[in-house]
PDB file of N, CA and C in Angstrom:
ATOM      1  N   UNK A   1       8.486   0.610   0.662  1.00  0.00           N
ATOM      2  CA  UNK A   1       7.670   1.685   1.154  1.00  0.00           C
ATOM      3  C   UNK A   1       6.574   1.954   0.145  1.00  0.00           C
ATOM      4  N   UNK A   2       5.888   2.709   0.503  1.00  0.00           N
ATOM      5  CA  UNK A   2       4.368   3.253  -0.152  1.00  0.00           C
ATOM      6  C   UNK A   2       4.725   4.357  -0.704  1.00  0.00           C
ATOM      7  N   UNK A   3       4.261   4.577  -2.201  1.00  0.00           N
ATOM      8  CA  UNK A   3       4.412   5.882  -2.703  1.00  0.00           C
ATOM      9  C   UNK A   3       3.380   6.556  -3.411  1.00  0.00           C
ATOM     10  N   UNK A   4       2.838   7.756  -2.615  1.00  0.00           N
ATOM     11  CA  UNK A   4       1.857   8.171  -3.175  1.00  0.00           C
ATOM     12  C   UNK A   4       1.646   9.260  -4.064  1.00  0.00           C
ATOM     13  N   UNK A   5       1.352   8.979  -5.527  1.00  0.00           N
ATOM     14  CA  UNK A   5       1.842  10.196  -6.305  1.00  0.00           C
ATOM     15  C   UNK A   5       0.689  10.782  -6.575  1.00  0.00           C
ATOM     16  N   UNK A   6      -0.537  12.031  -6.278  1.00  0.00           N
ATOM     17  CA  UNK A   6      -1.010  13.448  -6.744  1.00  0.00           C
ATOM     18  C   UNK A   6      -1.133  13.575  -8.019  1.00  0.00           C
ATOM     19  N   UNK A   7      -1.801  13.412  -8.866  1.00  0.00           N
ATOM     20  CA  UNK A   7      -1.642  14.380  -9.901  1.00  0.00           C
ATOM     21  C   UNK A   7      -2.408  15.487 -10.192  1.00  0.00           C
ATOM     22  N   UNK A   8      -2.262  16.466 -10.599  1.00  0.00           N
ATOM     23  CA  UNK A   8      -2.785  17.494 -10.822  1.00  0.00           C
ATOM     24  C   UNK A   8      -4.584  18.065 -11.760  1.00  0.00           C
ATOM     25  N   UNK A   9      -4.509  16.569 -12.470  1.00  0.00           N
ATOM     26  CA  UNK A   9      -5.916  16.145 -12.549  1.00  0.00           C
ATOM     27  C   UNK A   9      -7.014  14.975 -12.073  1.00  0.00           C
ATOM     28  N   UNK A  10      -6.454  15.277 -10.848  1.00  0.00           N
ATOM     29  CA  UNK A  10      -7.300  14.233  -9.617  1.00  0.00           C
ATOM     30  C   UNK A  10      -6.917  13.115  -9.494  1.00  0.00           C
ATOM     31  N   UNK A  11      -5.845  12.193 -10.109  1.00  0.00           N
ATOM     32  CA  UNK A  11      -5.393  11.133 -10.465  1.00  0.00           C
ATOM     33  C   UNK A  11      -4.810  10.699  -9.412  1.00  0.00           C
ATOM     34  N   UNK A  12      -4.810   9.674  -8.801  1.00  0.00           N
ATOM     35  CA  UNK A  12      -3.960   9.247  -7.540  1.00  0.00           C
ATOM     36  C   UNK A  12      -3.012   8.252  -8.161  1.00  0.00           C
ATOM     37  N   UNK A  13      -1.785   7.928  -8.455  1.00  0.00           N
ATOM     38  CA  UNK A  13      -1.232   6.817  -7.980  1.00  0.00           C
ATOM     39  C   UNK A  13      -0.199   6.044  -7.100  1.00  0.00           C
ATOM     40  N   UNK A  14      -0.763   4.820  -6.509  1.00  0.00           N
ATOM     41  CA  UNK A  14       0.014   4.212  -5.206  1.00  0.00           C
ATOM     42  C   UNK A  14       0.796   2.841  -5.355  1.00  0.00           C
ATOM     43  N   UNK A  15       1.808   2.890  -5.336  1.00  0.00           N
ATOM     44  CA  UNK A  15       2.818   2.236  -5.835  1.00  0.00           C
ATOM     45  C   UNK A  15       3.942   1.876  -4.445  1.00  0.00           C
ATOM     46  N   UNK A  16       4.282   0.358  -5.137  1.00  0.00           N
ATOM     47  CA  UNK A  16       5.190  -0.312  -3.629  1.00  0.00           C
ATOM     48  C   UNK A  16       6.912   0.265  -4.433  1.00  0.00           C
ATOM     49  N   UNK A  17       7.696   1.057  -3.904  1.00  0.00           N
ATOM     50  CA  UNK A  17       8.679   0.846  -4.567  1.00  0.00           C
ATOM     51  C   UNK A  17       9.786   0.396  -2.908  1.00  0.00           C
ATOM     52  N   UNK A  18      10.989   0.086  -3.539  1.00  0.00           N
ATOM     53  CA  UNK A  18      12.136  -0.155  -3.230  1.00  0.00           C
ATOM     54  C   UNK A  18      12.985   0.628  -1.838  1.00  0.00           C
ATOM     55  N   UNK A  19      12.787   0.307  -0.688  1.00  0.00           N
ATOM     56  CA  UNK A  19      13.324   1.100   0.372  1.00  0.00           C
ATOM     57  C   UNK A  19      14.911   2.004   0.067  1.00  0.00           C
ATOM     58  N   UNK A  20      15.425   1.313  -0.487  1.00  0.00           N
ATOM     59  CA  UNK A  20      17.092   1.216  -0.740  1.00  0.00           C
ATOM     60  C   UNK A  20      16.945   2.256  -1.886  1.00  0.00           C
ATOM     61  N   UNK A  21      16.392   1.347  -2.801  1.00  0.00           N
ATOM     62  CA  UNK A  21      17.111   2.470  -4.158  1.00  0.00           C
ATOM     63  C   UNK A  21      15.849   3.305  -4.731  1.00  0.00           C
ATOM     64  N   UNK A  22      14.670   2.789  -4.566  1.00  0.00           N
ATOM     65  CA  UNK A  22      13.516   3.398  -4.693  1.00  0.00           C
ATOM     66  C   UNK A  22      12.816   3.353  -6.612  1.00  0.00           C
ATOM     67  N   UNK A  23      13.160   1.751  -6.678  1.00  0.00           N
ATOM     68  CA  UNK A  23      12.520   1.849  -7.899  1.00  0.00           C
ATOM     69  C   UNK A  23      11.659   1.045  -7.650  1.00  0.00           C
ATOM     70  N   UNK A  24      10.414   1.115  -8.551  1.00  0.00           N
ATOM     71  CA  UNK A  24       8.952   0.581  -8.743  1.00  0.00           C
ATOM     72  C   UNK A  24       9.118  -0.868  -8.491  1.00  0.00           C
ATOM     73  N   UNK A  25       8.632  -1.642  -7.776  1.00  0.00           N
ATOM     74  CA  UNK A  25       8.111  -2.967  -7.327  1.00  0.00           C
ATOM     75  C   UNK A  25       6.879  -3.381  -7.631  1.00  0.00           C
ATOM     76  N   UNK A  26       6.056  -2.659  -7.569  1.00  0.00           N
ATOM     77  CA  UNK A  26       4.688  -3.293  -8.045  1.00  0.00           C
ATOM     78  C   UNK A  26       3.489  -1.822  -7.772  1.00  0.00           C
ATOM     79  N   UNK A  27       1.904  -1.893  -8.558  1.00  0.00           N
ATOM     80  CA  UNK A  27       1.279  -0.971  -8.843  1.00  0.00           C
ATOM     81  C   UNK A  27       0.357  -1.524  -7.257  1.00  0.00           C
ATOM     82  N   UNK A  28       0.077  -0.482  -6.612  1.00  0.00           N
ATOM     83  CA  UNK A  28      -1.280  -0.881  -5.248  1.00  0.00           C
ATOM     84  C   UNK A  28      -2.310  -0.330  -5.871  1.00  0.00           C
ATOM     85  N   UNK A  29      -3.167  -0.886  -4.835  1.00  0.00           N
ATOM     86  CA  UNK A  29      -4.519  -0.100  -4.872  1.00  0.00           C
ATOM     87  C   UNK A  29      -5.011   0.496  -3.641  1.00  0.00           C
ATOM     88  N   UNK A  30      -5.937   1.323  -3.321  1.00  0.00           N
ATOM     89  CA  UNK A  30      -6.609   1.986  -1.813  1.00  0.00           C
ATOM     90  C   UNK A  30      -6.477   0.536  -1.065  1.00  0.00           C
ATOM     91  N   UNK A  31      -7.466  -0.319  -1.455  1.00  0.00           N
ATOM     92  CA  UNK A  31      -7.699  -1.413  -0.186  1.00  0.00           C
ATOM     93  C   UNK A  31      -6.652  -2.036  -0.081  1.00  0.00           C
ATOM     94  N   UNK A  32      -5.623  -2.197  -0.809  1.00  0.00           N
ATOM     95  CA  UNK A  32      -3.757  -3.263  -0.556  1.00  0.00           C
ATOM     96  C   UNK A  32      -3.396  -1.958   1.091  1.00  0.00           C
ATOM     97  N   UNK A  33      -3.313  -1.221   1.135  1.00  0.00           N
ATOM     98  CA  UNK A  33      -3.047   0.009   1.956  1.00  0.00           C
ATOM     99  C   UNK A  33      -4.436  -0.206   3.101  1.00  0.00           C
ATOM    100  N   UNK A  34      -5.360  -0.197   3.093  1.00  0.00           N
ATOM    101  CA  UNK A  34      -5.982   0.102   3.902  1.00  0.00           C
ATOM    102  C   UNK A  34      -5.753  -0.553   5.205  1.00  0.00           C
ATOM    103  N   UNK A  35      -5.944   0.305   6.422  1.00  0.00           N
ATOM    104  CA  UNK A  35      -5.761  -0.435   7.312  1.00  0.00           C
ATOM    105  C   UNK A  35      -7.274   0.235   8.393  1.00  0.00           C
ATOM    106  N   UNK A  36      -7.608  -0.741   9.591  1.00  0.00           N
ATOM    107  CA  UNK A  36      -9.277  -0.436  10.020  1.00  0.00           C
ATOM    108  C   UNK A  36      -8.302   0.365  11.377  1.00  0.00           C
ATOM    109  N   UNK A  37      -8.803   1.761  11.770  1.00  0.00           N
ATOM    110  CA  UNK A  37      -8.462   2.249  13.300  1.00  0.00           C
ATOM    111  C   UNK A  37      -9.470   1.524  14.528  1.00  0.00           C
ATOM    112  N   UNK A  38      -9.120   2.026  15.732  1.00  0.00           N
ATOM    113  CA  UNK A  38     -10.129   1.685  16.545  1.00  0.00           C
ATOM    114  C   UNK A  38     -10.961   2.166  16.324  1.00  0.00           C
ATOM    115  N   UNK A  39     -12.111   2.029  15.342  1.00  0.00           N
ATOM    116  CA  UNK A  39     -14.000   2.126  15.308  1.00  0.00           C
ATOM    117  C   UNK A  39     -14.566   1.015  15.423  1.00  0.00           C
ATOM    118  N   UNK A  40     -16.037   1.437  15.449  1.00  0.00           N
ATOM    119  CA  UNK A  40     -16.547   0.362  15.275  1.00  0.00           C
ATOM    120  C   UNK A  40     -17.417   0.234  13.962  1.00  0.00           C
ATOM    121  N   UNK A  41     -16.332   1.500  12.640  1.00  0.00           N
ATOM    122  CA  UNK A  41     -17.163   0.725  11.172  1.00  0.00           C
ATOM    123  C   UNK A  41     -16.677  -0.414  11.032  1.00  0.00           C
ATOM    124  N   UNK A  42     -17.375  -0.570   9.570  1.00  0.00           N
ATOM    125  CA  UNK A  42     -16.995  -1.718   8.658  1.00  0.00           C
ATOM    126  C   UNK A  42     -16.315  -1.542   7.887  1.00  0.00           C
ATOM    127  N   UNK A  43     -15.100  -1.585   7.695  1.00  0.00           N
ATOM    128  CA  UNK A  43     -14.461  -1.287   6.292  1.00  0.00           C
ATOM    129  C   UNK A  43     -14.050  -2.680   5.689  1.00  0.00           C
ATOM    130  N   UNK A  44     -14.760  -2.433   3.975  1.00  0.00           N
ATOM    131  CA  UNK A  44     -14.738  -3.660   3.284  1.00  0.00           C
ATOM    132  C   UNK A  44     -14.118  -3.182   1.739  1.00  0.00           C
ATOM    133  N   UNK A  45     -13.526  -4.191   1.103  1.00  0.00           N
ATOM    134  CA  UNK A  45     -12.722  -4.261   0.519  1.00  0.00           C
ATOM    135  C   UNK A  45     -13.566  -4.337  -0.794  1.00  0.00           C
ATOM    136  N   UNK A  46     -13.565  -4.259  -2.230  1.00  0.00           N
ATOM    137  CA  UNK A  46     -13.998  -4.007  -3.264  1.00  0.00           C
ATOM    138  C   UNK A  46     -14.515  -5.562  -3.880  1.00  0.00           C
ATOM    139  N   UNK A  47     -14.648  -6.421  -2.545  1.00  0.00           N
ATOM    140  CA  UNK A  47     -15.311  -7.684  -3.032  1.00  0.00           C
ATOM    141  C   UNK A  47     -16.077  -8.201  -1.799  1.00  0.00           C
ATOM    142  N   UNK A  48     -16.142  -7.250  -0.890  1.00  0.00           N
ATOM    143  CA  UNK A  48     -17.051  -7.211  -0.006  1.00  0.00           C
ATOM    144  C   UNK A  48     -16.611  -7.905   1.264  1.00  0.00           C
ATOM    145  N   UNK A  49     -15.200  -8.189   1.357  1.00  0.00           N
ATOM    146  CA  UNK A  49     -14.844  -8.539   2.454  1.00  0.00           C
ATOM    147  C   UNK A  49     -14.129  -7.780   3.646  1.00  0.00           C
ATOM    148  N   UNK A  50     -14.389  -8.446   4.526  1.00  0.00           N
ATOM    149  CA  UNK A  50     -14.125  -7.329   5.845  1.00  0.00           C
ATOM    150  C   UNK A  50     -12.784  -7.374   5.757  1.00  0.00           C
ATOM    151  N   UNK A  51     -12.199  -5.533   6.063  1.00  0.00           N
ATOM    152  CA  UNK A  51     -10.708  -5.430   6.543  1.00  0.00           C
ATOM    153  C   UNK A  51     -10.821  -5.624   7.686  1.00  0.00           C
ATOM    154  N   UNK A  52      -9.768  -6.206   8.316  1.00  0.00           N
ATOM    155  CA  UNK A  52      -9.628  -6.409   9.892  1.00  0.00           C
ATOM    156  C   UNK A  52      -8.041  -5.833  10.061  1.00  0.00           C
ATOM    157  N   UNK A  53      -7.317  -5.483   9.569  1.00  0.00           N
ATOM    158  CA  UNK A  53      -5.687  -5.514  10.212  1.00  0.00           C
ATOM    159  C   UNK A  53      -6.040  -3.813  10.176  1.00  0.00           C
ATOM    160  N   UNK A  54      -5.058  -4.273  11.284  1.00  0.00           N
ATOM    161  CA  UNK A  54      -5.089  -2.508  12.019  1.00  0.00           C
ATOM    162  C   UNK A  54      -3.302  -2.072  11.583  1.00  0.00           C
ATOM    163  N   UNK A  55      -2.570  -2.664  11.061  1.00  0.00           N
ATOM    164  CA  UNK A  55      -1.514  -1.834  10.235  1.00  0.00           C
ATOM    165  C   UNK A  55      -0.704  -3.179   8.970  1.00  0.00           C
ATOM    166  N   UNK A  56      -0.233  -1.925   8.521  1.00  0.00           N
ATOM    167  CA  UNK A  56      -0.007  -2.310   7.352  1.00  0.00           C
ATOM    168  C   UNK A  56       0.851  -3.797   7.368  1.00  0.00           C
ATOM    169  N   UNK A  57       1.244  -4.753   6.187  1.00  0.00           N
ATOM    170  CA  UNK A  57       2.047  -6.013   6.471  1.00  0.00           C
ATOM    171  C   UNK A  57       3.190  -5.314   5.985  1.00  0.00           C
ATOM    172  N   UNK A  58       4.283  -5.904   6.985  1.00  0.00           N
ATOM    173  CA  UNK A  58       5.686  -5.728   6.751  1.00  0.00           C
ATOM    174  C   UNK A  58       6.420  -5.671   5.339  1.00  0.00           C
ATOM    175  N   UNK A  59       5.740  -6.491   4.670  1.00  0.00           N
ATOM    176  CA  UNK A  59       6.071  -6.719   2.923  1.00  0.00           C
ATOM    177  C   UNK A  59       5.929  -5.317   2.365  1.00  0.00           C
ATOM    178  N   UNK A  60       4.783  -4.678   2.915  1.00  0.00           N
ATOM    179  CA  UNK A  60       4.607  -2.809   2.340  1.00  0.00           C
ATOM    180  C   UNK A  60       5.809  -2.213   2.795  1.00  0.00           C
ATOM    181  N   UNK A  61       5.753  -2.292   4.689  1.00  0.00           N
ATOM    182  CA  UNK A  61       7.161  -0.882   4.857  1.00  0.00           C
ATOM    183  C   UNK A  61       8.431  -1.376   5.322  1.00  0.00           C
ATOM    184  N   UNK A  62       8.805  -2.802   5.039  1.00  0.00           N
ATOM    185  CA  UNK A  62      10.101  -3.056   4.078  1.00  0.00           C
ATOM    186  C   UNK A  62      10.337  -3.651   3.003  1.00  0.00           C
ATOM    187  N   UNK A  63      10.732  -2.794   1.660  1.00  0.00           N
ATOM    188  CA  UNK A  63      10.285  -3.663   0.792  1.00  0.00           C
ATOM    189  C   UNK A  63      11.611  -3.328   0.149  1.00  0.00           C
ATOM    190  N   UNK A  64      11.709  -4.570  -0.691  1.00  0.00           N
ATOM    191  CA  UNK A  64      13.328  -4.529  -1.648  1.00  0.00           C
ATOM    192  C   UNK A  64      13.439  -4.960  -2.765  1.00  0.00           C
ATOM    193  N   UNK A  65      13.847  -4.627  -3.718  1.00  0.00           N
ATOM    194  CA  UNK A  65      13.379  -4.994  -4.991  1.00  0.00           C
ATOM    195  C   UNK A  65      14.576  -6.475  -5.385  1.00  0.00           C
ATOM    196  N   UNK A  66      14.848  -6.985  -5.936  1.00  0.00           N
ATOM    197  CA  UNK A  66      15.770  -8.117  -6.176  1.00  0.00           C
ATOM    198  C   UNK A  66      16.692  -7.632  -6.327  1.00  0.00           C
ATOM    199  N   UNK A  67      17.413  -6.316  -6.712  1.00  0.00           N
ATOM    200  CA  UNK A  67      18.754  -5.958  -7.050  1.00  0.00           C
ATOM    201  C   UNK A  67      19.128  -5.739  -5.451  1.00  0.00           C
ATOM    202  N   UNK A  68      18.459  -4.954  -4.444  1.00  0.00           N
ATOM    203  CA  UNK A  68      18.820  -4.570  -3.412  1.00  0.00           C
ATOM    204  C   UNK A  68      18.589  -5.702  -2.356  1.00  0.00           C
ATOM    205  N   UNK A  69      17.940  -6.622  -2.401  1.00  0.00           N
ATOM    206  CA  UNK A  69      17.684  -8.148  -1.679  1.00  0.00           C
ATOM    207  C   UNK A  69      18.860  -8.921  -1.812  1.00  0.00           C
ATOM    208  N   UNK A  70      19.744  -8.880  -2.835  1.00  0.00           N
ATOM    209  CA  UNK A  70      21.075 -10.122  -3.029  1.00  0.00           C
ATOM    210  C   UNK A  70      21.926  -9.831  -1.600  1.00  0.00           C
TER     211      UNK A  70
END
């Protein structure tokens, strides 16, 4: 799953952790998450390529870390 942590001095961070036990798997960024709705912008990615998927890949909202995968 996706975890989005707030901080209190504007700080965002978004992180893949562990469905099961819920420890850290790996650090995201906005565009790993982004997904395009029905418009007709452009949403492009921080190297100028077009997003096209309209939801997220399965690897984001099931995710398992190796202890909980055996």
């Amino acid at each position: 799953m996706i975890k989005l942590v707030l901080g209190g001095d504007g700080t965002q961070t978004i992180t893949k952790v562990c469905n099961h036990c819920g420890c850290h798997i790996d650090d995201l960024e906005v565009e790993d998450i982004l997904v395009k709705s029905n418009t007709d912008a452009i949403v492009k990615d921080k190297d100028g390529n077009e997003i096209t998927r309209t939801e997220l890949p399965d690897e984001l909202c099931n995710c398992k870390c190796e202890e909980c995968n055996d």
